[in-house]
Protein backbone atom coordinates (compact mmCIF):
# COMPACT_ATOMS: atom_id res chain seq x y z
CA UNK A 1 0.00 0.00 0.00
CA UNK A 2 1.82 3.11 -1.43
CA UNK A 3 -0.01 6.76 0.03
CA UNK A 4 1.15 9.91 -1.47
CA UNK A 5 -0.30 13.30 -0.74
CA UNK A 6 -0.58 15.99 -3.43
CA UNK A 7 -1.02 18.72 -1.12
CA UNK A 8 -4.39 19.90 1.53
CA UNK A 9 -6.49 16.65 1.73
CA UNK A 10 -5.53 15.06 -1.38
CA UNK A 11 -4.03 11.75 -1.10
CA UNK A 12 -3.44 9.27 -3.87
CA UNK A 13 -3.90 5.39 -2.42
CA UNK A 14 -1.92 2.48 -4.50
CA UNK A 15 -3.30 -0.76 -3.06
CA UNK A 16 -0.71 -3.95 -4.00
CA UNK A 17 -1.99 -7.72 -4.54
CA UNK A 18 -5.22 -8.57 -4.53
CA UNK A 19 -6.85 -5.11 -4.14
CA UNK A 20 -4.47 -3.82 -6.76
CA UNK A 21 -6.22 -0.62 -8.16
CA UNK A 22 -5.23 3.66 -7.50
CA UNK A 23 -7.50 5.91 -6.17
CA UNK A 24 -7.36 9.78 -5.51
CA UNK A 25 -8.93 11.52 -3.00
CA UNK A 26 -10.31 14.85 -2.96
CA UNK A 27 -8.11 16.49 -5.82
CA UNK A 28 -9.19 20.12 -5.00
CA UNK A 29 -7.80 23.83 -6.13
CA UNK A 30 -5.28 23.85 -3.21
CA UNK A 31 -3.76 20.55 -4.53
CA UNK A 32 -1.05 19.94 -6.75
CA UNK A 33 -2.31 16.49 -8.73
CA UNK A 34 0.33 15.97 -11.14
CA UNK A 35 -1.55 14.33 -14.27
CA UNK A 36 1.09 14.32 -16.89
CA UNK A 37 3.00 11.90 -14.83
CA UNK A 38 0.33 9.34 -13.29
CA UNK A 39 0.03 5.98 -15.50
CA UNK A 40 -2.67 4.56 -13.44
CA UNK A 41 -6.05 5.90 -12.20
CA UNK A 42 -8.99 3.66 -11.26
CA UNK A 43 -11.02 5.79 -9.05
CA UNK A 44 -11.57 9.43 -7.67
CA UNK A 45 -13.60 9.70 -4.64
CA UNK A 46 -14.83 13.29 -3.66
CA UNK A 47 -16.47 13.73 0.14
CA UNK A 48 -17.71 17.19 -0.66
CA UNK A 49 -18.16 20.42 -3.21
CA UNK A 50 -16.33 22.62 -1.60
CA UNK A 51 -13.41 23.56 -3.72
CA UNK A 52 -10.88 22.77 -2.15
CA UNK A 53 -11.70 19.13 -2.31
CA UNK A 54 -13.36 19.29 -5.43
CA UNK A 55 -11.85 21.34 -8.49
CA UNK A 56 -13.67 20.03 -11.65
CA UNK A 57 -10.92 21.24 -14.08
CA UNK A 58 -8.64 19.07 -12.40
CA UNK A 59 -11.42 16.22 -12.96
CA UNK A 60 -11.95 16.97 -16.62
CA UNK A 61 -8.04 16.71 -17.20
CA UNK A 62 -7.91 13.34 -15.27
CA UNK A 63 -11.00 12.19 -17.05
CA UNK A 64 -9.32 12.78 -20.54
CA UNK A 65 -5.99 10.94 -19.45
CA UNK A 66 -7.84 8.01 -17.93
CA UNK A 67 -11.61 7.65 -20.04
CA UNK A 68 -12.66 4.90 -17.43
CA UNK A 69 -12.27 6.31 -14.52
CA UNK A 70 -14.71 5.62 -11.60
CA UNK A 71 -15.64 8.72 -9.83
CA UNK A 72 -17.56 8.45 -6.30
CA UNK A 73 -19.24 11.26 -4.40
CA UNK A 74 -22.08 12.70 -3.27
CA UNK A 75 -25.57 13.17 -4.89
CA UNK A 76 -25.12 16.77 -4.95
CA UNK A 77 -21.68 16.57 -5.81
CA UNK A 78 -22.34 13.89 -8.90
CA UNK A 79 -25.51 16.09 -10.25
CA UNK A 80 -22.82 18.98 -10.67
CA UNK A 81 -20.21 16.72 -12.77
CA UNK A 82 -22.88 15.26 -14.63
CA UNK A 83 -24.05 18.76 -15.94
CA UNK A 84 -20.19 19.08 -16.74
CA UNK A 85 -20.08 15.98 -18.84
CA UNK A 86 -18.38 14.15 -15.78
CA UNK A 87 -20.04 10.26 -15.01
CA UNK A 88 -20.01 10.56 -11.34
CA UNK A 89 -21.91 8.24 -9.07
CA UNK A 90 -23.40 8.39 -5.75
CA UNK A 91 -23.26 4.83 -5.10
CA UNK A 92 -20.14 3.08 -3.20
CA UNK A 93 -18.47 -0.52 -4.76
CA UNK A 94 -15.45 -1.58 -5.40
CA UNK A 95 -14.29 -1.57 -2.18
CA UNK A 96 -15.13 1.25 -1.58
CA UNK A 97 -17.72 2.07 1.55
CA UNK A 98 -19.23 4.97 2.85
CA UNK A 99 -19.99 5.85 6.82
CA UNK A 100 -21.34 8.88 8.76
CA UNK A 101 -19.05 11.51 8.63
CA UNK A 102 -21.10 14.94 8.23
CA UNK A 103 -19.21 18.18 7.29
CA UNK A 104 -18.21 20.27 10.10
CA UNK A 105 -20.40 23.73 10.88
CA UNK A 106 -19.07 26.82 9.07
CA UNK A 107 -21.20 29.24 9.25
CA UNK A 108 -21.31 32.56 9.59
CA UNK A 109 -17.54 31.93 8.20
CA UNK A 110 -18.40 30.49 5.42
CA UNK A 111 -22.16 29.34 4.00
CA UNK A 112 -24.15 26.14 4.64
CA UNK A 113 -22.92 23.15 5.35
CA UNK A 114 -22.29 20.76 2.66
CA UNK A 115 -23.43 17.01 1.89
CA UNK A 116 -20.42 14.90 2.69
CA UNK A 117 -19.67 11.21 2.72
CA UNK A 118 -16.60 9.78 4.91
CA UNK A 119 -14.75 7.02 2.58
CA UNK A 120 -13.29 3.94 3.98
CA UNK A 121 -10.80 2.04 1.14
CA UNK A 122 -10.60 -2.05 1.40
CA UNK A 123 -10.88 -1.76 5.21
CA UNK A 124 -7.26 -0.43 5.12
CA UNK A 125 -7.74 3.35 4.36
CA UNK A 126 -9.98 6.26 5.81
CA UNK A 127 -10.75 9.77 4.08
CA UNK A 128 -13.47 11.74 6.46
CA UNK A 129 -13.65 15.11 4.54
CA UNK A 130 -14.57 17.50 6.60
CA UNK A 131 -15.56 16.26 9.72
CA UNK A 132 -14.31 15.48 13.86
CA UNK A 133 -17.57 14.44 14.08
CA UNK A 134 -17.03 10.39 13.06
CA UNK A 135 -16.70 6.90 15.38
CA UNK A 136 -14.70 4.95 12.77
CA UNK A 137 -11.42 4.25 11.40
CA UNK A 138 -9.26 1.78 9.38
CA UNK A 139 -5.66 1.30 9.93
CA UNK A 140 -4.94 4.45 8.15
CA UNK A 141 -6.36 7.53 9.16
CA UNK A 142 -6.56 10.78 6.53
CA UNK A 143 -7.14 13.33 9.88
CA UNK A 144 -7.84 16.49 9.10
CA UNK A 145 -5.72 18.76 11.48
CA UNK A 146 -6.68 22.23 10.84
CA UNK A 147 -9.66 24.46 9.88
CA UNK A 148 -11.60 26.88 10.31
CA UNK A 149 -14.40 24.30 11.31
CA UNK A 150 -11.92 23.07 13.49
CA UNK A 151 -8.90 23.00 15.61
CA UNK A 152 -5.73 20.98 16.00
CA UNK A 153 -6.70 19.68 19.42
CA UNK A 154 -9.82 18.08 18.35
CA UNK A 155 -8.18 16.28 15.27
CA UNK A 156 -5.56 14.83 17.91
CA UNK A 157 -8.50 13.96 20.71
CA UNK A 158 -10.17 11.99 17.26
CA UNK A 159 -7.20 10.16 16.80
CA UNK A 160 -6.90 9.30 20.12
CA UNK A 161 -9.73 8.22 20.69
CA UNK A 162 -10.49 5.86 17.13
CA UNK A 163 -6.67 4.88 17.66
CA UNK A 164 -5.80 4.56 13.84
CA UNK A 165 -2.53 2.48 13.42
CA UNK A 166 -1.27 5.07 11.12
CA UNK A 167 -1.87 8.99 10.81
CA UNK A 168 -1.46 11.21 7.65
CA UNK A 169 -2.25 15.05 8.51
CA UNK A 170 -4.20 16.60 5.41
CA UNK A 171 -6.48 19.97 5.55
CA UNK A 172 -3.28 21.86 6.37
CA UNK A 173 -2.75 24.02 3.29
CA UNK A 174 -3.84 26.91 6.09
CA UNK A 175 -0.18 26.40 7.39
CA UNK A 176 2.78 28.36 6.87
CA UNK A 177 5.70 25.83 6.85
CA UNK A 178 7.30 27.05 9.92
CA UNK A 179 4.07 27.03 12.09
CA UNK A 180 3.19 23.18 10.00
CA UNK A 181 6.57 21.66 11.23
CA UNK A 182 5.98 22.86 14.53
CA UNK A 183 2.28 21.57 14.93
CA UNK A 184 3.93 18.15 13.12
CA UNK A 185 6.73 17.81 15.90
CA UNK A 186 4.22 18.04 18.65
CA UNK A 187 1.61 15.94 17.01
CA UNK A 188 4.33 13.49 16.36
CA UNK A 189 5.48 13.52 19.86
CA UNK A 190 1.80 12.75 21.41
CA UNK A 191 0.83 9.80 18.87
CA UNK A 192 3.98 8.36 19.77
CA UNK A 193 3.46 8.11 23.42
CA UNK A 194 0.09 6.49 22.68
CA UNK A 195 1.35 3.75 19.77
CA UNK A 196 0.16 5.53 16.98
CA UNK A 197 2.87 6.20 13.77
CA UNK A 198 2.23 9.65 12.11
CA UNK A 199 3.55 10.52 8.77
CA UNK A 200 3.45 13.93 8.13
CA UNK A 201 3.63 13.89 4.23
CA UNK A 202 4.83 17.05 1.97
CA UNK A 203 3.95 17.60 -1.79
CA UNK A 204 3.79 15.28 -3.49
CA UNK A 205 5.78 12.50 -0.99
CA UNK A 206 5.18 9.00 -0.57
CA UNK A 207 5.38 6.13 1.88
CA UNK A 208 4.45 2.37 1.58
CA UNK A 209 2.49 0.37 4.16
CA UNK A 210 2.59 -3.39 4.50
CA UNK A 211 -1.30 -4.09 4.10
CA UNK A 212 -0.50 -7.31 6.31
CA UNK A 213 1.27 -5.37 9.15
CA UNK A 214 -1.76 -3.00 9.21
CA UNK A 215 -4.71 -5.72 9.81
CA UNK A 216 -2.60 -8.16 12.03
CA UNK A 217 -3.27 -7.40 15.46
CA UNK A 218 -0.05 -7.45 17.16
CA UNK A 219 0.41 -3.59 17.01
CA UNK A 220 4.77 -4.47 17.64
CA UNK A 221 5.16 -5.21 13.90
CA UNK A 222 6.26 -2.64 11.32
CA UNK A 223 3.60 -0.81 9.04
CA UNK A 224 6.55 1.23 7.47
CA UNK A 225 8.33 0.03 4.50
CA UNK A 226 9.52 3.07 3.18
């Protein structure tokens, strides 16, 4: 299992054997999805509009590149591809499952709050959007660690409490990079004290999971293999 984030909450998921397929998460205007370069694609999956999760001329170009793409998302979110020419479906498969994981409240900052779907990936991998307001978790945990629906300390008392096996920070495009390493070194130091491995993952970098490690229950072995 190869993760690699392309900046905010975008993450790119390579799962190896069995569930062999590639699937991008939440490709959105503050991400940096490099499409010239990516040979595979077999999914997209979208939690919500909002556009930083969701930029649709990033979709169109990944769309023309890869013709049979799956995309998964919302029923609001899949009306407004459709009416740009996008097939987007509201219905999980694939190994892909959906669970409760509603969009945090923004307003007065910013408008109404959004449909939104949490995404769990072959039991291994979780993307909740927008959200500190979910009870599940695979192994892997996408955790949101800033907003301005939310705060730093809530993300960690999430994590905490699901107890992920691993951590990748997204949502953090609000970060300078002095005040993002800082937040990382202290997030690091907590998860470590309670088992939990974080990987704190800049542009476009990568690390590979053993999908093995990650479901076996003896939490001593190593998830890491690069």
């Amino acid at each position: 299992m190869k993760i690699t984030k392309f900046g905010h909450s975008c993450i790119l998921v390579e799962l190896a054997g069995d569930n062999g397929k590639t699937v991008l998460f939440d490709p959105g205007v503050f991400s940096e999805v490099p499409v010239d370069s990516l040979t595979r694609l077999d999914d997209i999956c979208i939690t919500h509009e909002h556009a930083d999760h969701c930029d649709v001329e990033v979709l169109l170009q990944l769309h023309r590149k890869f013709p049979e793409v799956r995309i998964t998302t919302t029923t609001e979110v899949a009306a407004q591809l459709n009416a740009h020419g996008l097939t987007a479906l509201d219905v999980a498969g694939g190994g892909i499952r959906f669970f409760v994981s509603p969009h945090e409240v923004v307003e007065p900052f910013g408008g109404p709050v959004p449909q939104q779907i949490g995404i769990h990936l072959a039991e291994l991998f979780t993307h909740p959007g927008d959200s500190h307001s979910f009870d599940e978790t695979m192994p892997v945990l996408a955790l949101p660690v800033t907003a301005p629906w939310g705060t730093t300390v809530h993300a960690l008392e999430v994590a905490l409490r699901l107890k992920p096996r691993v951590v990748i920070p997204v949502h953090d495009w609000f970060w300078q990079e002095n005040a993002r390493q800082w937040s990382y070194d202290r997030l690091g130091e907590v998860f470590r004290q309670h088992g939990i491995v974080f990987m704190p993952l800049g542009m476009g970098q990568g690390c590979e999971l053993d999908e093995a490690s990650l479901l076996a229950p003896d939490p001593g072995r190593n998830l890491v293999i690069s």
